[in-house]
C-alpha atoms as a PDB file:
ATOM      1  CA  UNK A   1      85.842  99.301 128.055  1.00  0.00           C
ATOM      2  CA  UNK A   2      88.860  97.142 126.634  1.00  0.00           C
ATOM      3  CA  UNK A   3      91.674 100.196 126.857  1.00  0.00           C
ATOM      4  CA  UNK A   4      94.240  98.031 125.093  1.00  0.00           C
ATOM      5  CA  UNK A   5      91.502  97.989 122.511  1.00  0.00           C
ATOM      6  CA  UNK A   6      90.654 101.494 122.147  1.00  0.00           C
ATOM      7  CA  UNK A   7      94.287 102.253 122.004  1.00  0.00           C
ATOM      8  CA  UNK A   8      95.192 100.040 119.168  1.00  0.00           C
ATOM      9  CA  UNK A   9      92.105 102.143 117.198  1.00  0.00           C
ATOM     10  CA  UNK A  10      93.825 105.254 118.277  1.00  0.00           C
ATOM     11  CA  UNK A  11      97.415 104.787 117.075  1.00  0.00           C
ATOM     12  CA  UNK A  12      96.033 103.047 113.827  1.00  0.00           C
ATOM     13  CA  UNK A  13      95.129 106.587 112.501  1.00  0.00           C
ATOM     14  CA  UNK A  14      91.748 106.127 111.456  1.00  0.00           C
ATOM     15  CA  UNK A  15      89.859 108.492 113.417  1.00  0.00           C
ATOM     16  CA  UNK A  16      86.066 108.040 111.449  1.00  0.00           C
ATOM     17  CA  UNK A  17      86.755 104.269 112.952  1.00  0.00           C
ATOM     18  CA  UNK A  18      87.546 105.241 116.207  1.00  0.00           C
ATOM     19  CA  UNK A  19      84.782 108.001 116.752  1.00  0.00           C
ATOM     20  CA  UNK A  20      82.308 105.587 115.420  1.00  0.00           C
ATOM     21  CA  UNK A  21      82.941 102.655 117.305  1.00  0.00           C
ATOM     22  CA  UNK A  22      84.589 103.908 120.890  1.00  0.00           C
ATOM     23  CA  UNK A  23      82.931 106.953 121.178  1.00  0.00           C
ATOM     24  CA  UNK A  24      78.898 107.665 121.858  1.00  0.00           C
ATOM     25  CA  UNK A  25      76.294 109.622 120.096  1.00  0.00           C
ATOM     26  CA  UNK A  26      76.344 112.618 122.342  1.00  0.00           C
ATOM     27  CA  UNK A  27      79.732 112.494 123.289  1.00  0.00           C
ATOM     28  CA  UNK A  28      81.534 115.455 125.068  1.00  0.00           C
ATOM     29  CA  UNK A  29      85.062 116.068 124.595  1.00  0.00           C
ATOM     30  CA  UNK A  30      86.498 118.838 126.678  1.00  0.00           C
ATOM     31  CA  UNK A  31      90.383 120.204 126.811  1.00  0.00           C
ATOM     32  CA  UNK A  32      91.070 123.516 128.509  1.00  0.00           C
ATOM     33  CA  UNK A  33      88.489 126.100 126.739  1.00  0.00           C
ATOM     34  CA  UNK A  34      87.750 123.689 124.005  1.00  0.00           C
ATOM     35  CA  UNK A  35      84.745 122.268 124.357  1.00  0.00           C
ATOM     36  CA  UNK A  36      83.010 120.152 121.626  1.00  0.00           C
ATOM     37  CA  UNK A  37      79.299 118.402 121.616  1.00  0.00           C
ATOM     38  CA  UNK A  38      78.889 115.289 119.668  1.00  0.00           C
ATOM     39  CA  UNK A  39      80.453 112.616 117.316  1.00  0.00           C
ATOM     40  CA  UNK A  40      80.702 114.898 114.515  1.00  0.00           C
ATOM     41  CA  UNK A  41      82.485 118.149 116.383  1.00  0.00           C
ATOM     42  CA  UNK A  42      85.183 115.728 117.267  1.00  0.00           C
ATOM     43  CA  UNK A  43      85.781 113.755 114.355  1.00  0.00           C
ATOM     44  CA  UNK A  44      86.111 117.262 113.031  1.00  0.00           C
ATOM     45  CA  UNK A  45      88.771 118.121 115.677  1.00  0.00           C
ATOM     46  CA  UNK A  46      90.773 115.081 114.962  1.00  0.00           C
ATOM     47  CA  UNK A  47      90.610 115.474 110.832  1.00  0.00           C
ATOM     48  CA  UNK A  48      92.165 118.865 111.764  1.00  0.00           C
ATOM     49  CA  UNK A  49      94.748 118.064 114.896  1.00  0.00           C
ATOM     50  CA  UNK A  50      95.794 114.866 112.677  1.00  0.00           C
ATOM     51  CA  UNK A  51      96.775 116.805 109.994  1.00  0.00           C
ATOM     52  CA  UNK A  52     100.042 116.162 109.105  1.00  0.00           C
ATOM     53  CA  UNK A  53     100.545 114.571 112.470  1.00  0.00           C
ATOM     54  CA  UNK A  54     100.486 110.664 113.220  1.00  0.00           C
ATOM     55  CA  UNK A  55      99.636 111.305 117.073  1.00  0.00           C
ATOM     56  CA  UNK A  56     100.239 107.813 119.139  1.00  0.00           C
ATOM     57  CA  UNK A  57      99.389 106.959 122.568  1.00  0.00           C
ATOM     58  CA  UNK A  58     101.902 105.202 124.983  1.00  0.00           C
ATOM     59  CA  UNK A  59      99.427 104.842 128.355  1.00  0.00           C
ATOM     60  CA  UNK A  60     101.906 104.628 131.511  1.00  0.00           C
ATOM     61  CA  UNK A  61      99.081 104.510 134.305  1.00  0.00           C
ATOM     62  CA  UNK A  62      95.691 103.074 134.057  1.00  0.00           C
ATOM     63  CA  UNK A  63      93.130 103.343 136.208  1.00  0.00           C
ATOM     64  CA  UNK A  64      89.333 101.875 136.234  1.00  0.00           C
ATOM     65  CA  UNK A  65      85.767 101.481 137.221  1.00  0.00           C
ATOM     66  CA  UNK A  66      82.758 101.089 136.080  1.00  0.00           C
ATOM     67  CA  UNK A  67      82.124 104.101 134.645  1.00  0.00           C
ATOM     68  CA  UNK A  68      85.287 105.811 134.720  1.00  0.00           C
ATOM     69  CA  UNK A  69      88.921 105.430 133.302  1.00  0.00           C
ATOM     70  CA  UNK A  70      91.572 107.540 134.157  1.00  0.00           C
ATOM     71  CA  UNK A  71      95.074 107.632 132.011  1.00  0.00           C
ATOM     72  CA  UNK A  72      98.213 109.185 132.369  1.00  0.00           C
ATOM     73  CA  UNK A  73      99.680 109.300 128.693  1.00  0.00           C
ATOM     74  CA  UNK A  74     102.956 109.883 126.954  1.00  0.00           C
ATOM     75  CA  UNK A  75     101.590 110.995 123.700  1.00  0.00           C
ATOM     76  CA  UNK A  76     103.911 111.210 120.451  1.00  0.00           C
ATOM     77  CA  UNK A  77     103.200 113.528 117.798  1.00  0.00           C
ATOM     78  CA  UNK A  78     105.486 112.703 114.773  1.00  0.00           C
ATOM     79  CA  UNK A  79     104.940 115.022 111.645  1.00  0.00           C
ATOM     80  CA  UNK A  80     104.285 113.982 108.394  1.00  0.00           C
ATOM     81  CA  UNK A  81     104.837 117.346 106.449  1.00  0.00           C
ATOM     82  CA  UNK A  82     106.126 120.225 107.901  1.00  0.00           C
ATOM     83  CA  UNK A  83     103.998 121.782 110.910  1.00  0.00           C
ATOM     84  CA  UNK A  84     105.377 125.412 111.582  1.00  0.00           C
ATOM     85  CA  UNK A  85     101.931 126.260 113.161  1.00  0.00           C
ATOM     86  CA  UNK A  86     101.486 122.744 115.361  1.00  0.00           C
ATOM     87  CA  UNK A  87      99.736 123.962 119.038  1.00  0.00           C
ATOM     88  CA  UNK A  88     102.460 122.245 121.234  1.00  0.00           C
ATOM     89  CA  UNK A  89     105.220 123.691 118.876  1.00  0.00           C
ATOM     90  CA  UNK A  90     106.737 123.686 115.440  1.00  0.00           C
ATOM     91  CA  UNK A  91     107.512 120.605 113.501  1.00  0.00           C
ATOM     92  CA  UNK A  92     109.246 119.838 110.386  1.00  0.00           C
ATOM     93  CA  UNK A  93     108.422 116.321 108.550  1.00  0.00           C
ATOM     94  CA  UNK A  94     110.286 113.500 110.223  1.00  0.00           C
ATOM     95  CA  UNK A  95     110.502 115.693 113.648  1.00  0.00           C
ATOM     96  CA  UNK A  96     108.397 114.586 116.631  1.00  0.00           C
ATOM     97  CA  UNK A  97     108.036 115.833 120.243  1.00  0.00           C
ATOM     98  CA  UNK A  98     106.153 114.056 123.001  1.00  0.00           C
ATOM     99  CA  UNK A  99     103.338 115.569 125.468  1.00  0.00           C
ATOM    100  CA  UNK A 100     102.423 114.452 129.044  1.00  0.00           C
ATOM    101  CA  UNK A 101      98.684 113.927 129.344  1.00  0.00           C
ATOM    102  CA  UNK A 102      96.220 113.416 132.146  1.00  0.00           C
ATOM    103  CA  UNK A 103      92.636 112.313 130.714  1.00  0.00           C
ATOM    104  CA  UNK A 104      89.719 111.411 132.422  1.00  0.00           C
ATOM    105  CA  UNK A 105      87.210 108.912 130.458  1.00  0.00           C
ATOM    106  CA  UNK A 106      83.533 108.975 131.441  1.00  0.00           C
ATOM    107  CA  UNK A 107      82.020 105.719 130.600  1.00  0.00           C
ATOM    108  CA  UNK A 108      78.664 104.502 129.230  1.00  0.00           C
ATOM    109  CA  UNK A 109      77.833 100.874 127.565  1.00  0.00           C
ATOM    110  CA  UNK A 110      81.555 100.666 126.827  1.00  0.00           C
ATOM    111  CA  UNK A 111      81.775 103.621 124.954  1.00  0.00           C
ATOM    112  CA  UNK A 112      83.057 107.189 126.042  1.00  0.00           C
ATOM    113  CA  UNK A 113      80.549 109.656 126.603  1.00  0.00           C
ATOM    114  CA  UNK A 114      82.611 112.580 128.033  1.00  0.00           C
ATOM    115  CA  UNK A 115      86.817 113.217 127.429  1.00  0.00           C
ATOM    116  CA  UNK A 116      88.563 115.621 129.687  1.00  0.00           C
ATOM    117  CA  UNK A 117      92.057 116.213 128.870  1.00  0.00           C
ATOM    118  CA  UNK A 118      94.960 118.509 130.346  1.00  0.00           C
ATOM    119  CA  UNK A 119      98.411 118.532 129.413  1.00  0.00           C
ATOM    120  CA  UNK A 120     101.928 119.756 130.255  1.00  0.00           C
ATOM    121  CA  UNK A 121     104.547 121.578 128.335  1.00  0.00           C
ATOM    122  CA  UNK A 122     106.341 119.033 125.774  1.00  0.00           C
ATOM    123  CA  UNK A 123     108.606 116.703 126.713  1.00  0.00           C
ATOM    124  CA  UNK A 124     108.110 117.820 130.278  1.00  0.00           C
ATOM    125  CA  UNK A 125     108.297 114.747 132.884  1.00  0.00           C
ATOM    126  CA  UNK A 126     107.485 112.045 130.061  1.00  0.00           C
ATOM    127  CA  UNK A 127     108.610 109.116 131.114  1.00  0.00           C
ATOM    128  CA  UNK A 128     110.787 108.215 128.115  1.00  0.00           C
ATOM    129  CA  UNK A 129     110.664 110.363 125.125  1.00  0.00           C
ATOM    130  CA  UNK A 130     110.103 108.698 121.914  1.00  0.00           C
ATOM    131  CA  UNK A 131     113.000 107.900 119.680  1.00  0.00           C
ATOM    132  CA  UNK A 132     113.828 109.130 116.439  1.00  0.00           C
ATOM    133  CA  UNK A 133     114.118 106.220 114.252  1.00  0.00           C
ATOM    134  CA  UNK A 134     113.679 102.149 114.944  1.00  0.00           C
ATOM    135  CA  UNK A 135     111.216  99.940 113.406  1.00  0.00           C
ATOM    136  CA  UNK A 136     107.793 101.746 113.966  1.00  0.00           C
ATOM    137  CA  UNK A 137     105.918 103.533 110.952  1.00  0.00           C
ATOM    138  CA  UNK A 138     106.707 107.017 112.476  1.00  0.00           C
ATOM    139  CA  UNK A 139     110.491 106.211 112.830  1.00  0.00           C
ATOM    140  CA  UNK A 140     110.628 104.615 109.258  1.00  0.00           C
ATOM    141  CA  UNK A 141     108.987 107.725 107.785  1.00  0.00           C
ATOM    142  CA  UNK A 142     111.757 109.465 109.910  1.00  0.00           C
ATOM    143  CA  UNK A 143     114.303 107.732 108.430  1.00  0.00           C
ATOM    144  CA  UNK A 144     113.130 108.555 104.610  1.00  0.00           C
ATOM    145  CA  UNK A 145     113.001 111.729 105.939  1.00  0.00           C
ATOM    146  CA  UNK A 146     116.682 111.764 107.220  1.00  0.00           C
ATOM    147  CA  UNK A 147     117.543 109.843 103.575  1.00  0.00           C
ATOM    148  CA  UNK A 148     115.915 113.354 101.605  1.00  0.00           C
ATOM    149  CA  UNK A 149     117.811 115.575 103.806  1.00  0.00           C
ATOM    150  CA  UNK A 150     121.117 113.746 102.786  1.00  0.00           C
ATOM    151  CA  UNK A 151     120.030 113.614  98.741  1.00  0.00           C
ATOM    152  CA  UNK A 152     119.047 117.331  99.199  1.00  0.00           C
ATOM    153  CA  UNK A 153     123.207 118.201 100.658  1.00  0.00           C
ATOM    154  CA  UNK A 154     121.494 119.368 104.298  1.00  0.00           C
ATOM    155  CA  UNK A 155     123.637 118.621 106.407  1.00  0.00           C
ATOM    156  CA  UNK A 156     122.796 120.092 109.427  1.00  0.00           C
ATOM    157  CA  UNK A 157     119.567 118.506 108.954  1.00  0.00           C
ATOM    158  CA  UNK A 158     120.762 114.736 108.447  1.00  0.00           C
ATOM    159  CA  UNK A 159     123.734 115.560 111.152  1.00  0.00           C
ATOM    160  CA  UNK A 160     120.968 115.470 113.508  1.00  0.00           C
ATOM    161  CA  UNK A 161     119.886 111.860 112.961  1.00  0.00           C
ATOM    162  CA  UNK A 162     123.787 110.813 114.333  1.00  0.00           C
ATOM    163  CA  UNK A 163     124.901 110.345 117.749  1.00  0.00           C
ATOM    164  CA  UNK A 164     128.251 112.499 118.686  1.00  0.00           C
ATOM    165  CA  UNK A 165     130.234 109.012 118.615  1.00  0.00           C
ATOM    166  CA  UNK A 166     128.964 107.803 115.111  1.00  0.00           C
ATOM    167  CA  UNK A 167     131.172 105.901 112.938  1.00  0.00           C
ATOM    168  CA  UNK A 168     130.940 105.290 109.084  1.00  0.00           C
ATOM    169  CA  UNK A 169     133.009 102.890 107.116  1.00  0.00           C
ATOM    170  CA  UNK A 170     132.556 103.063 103.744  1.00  0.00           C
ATOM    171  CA  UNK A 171     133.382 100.036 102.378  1.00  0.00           C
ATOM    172  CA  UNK A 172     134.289 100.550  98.747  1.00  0.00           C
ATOM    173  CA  UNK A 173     137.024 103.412  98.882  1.00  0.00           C
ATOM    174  CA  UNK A 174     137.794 102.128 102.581  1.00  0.00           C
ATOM    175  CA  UNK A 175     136.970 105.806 104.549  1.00  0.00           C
ATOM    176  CA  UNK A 176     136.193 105.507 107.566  1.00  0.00           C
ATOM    177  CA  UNK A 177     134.206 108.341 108.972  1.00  0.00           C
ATOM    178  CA  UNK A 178     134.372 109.298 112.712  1.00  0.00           C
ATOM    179  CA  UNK A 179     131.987 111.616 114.668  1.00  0.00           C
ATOM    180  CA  UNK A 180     129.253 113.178 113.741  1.00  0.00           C
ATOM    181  CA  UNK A 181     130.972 116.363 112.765  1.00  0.00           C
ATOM    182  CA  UNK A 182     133.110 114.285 111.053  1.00  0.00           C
ATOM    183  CA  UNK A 183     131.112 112.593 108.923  1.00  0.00           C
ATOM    184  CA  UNK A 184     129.397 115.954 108.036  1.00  0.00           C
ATOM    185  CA  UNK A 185     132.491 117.769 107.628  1.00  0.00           C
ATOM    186  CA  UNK A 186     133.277 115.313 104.755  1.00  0.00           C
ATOM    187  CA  UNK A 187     130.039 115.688 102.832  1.00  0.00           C
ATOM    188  CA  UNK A 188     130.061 119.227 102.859  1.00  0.00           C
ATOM    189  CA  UNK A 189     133.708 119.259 101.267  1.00  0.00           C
ATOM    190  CA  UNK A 190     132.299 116.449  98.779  1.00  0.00           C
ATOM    191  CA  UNK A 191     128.769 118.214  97.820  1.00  0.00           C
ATOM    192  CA  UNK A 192     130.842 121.423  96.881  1.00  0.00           C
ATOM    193  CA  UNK A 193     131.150 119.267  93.758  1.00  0.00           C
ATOM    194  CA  UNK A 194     129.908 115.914  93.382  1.00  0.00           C
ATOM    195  CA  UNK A 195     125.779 115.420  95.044  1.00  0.00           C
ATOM    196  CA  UNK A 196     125.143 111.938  96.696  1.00  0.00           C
ATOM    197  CA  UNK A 197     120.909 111.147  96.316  1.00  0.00           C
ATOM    198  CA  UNK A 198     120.160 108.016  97.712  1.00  0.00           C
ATOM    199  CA  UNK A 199     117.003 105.720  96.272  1.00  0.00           C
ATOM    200  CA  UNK A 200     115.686 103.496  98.583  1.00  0.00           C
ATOM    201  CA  UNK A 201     114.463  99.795  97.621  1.00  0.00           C
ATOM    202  CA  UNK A 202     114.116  97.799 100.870  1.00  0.00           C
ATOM    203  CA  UNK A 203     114.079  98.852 104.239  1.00  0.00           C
ATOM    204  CA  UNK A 204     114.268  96.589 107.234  1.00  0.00           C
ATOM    205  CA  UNK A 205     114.173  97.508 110.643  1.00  0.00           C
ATOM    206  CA  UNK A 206     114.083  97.654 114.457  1.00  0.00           C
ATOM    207  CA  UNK A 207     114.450  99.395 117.224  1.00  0.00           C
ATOM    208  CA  UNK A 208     118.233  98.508 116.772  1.00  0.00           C
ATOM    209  CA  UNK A 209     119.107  98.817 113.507  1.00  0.00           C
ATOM    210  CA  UNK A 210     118.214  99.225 110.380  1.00  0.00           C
ATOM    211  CA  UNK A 211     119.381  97.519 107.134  1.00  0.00           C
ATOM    212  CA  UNK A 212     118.676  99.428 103.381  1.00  0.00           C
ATOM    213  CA  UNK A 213     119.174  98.004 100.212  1.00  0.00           C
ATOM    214  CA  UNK A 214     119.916 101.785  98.153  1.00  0.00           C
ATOM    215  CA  UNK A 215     121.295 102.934  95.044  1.00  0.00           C
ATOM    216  CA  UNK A 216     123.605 105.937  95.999  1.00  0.00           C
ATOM    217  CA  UNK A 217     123.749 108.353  92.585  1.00  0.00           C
ATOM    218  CA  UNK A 218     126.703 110.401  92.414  1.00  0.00           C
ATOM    219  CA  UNK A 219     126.054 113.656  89.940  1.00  0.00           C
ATOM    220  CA  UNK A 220     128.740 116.306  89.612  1.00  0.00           C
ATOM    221  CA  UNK A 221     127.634 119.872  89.903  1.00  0.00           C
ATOM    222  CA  UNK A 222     131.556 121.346  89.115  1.00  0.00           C
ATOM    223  CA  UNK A 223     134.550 118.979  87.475  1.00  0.00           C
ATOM    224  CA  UNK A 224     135.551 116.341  89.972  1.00  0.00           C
ATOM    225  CA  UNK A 225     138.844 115.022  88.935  1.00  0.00           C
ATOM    226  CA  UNK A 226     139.854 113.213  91.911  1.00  0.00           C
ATOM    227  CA  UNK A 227     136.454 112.198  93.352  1.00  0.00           C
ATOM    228  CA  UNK A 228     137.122 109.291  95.687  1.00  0.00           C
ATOM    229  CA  UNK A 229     135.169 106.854  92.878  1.00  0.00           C
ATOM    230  CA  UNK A 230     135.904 107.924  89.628  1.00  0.00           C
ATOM    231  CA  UNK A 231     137.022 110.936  88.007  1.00  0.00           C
ATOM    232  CA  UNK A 232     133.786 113.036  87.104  1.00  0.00           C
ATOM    233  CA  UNK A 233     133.489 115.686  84.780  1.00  0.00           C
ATOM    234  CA  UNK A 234     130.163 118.678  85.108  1.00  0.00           C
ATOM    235  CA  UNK A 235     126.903 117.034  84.503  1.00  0.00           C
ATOM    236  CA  UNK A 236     128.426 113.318  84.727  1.00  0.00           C
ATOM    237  CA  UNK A 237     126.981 110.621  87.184  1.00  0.00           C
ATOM    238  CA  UNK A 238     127.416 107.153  88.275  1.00  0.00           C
ATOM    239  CA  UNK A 239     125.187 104.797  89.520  1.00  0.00           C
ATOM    240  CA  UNK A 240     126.563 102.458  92.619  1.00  0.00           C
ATOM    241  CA  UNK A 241     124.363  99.660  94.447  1.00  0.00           C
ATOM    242  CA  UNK A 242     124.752  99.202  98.323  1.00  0.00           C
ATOM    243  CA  UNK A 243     123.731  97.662 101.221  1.00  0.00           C
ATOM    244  CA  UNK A 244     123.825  99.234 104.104  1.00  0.00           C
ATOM    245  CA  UNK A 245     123.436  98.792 107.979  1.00  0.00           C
ATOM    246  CA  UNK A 246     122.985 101.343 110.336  1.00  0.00           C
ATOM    247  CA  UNK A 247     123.598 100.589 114.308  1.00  0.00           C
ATOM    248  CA  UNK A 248     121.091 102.580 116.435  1.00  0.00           C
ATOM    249  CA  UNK A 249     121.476 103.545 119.551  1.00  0.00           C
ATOM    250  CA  UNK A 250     118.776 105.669 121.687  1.00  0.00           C
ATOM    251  CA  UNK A 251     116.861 106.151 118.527  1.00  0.00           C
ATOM    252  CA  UNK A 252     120.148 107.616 116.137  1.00  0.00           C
ATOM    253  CA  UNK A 253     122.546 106.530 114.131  1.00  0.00           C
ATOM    254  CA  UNK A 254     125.436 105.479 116.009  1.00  0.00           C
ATOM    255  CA  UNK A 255     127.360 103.191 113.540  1.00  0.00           C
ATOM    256  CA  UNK A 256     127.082 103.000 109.505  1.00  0.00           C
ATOM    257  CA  UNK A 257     128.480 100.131 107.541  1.00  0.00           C
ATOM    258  CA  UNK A 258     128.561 100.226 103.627  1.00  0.00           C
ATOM    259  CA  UNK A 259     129.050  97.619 101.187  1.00  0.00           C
ATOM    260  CA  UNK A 260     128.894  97.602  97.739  1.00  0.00           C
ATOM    261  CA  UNK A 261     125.867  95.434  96.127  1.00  0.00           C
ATOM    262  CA  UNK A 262     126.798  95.477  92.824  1.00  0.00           C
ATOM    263  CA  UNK A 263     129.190  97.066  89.945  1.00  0.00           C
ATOM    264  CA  UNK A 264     129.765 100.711  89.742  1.00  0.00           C
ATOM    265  CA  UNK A 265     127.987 101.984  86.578  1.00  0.00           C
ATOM    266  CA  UNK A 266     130.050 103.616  83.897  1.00  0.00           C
ATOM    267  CA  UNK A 267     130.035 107.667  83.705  1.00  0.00           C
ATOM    268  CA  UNK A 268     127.071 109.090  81.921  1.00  0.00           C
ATOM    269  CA  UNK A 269     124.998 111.901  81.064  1.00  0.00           C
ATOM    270  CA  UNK A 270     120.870 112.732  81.125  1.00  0.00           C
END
């Protein structure tokens, strides 16, 4: 059995695939008191433990025979919609915890004919916890998931995508932001009357950094006569193009740089 292989079909999300081709007919797949006969029984456990979870596999020990494989795993579960209910605890969309397993493959032809699996509590002597954004599909659905949080004005929610240290400079008034309770001081005071949504066109990035090409919409919810842009009145928005880099650092956002991409639309109405 090629591990490397089977792991690749794993963390590519398509379980019918991987039950078909990595598992046998009469395959036994046991965890705890959960115990589960066949191809079918499984692929039915993993339509319903997938979902609204992308669960990946990060193997740290490997060890084989003929017949057998045994695996330590760090195992990421990274939720796609909000999982109140998810068995090793609750998730909301964009949120992820990681899960020490033990598993122990019996072999036959290549194929696994019987699964055990035990675990221990989350994020409980993993070797190194997954990180919240960087340049993987789970941490650039995290990302658009910190980018809602900031259209919707939740800032305790997008605060948490910041280290403590985070700096923003906001190139076209010239603020510059420092701390993550400063930077989400300054929002709240600003979404009292004027809401920032941000519309996301291009998205590049790595594990450190990550580069957007967004159109920030400013929309006044009360009279905003000295807003930092232009003077908005109730119901007015404007329309302003930017690039913008964020630094990461462990996985958050440790530095933000914003430039502007393009003119600032005049004031307007729906």
């Amino acid at each position: 059995m090629d591990y490397q292989r089977y792991i690749q079909a794993f963390n590519s999300g398509d379980d019918a695939r991987l039950v078909e081709e990595w598992f046998t007919e009469d395959c036994i797949f046991q965890s705890g008191p959960r115990l589960l006969r066949g191809r079918a029984a499984l692929l039915e456990f993993l339509n319903w433990a997938h979902d609204g979870i992308r669960e990946v596999i990060r193997a740290q020990t490997v060890v084989q025979d003929e017949s057998h494989l045994f695996a330590e795993i760090d195992m990421d579960f990274h939720a796609t919609r909000d999982r109140p209910d998810f068995v090793f605890g609750a998730l909301r969309r964009g949120e992820f915890l990681t899960v020490k397993f033990f598993v122990l493959y019996r072999l036959r032809a290549g194929k696994v004919a019987h699964l055990k699996a035990s675990t221990w509590p989350p994020n409980v002597g993993v070797s190194k916890p997954a990180v919240r954004l960087g340049g993987s599909l789970e941490q650039r659905q995290a990302f658009m998931e910190y980018t809602r949080a900031f259209s919707n004005a939740d800032c305790e929610r997008f605060g948490e995508y910041y280290t403590d240290d985070v700096i923003c400079s906001l190139g076209g008034p010239g603020i510059v932001l420092r701390g993550k309770d400063g930077i989400v001081e300054f929002y709240r005071e600003m979404f009292k009357t004027v809401r920032e949504s941000l519309t996301l066109h291009q998205l590049i990035a790595d594990d450190t950094g990550i580069a957007a090409d967004i159109t920030s919409q400013f929309t006044a919810i009360e009279d905003a006569p000295s807003f930092v842009i232009t003077p908005l009145k109730k119901g007015e928005f404007i329309q302003v193009p930017v690039f913008v880099h964020y630094e990461l650092r462990d996985g958050r956002i440790a530095r933000i740089k914003v430039a502007r991409a393009g003119p600032v639309s005049a004031p307007q109405r729906r």
